[in-house]
Each structure stands twice: as structure tokens, then as C-alpha cells.
N, C-alpha and C. Protein backbone atom coordinates (compact mmCIF):
# COMPACT_ATOMS: atom_id res chain seq x y z
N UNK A 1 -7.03 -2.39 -36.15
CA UNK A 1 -6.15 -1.58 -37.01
C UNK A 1 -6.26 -2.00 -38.47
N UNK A 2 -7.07 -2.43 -38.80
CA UNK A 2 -7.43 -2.80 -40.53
C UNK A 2 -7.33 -2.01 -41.54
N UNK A 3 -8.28 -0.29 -40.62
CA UNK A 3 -8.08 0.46 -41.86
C UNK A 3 -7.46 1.78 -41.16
N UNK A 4 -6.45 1.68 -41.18
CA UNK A 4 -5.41 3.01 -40.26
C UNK A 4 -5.90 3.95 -41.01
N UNK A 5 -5.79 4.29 -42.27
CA UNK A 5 -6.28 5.45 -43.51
C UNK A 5 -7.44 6.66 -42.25
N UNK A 6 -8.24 5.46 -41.78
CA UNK A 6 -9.58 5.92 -41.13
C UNK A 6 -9.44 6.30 -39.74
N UNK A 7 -8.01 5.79 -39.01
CA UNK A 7 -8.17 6.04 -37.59
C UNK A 7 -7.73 7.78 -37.55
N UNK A 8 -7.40 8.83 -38.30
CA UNK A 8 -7.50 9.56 -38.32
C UNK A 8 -8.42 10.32 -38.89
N UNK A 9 -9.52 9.72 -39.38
CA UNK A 9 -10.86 10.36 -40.03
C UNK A 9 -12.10 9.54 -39.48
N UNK A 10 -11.58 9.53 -37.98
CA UNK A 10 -12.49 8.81 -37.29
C UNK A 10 -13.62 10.17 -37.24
N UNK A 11 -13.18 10.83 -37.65
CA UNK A 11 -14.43 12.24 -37.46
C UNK A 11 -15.27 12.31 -38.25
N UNK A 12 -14.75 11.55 -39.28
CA UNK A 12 -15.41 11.85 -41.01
C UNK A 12 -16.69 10.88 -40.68
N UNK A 13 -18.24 11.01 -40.42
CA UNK A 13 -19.43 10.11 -40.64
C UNK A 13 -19.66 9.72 -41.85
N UNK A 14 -18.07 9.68 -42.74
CA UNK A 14 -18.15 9.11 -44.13
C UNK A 14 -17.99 7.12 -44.17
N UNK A 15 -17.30 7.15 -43.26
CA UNK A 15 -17.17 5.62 -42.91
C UNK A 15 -17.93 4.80 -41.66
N UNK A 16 -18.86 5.43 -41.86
CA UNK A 16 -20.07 4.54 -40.10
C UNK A 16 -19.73 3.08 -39.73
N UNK A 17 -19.17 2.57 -40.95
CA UNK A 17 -19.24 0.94 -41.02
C UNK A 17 -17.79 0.57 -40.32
N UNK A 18 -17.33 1.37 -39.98
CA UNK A 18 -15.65 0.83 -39.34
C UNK A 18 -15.86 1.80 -37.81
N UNK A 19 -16.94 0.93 -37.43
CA UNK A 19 -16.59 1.51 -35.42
C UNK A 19 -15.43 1.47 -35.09
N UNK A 20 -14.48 0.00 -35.20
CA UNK A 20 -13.70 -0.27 -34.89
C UNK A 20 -12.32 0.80 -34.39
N UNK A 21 -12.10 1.69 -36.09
CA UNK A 21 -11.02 2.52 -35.52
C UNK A 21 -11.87 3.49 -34.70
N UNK A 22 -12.85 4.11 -34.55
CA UNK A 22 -12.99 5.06 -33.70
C UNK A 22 -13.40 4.62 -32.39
N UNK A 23 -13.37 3.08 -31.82
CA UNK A 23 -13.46 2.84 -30.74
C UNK A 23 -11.35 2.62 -30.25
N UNK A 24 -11.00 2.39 -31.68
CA UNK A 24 -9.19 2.26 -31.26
C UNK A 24 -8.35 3.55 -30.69
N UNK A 25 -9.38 4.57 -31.63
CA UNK A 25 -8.38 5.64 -31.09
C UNK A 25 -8.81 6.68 -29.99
């Protein structure tokens, strides 16, 4: 949960470098 901003733009292939939230959500 580091960058929450992103766990809803886990769609966006603007952030590749944060798997993390899109493996969280």
C-alpha cells in the first residue's frame, strides 16, 4: 500500500514499476 494514488490506476501502463498495487488489488 505505498502508493494508494495507483491502486486505482492499476490500469494505467503509466506506472509498470509499482506491480505491487496491482498485485494488491
Amino acid at each position: 500500500p505505498t502508493v494508494p494514488t495507483f491502486t486505482r490506476k492499476e490500469r494505467s501502463p503509466s506506472r509498470p514499476a509499482v506491480p505491487t498495487a496491482t498485485a494488491h488489488y
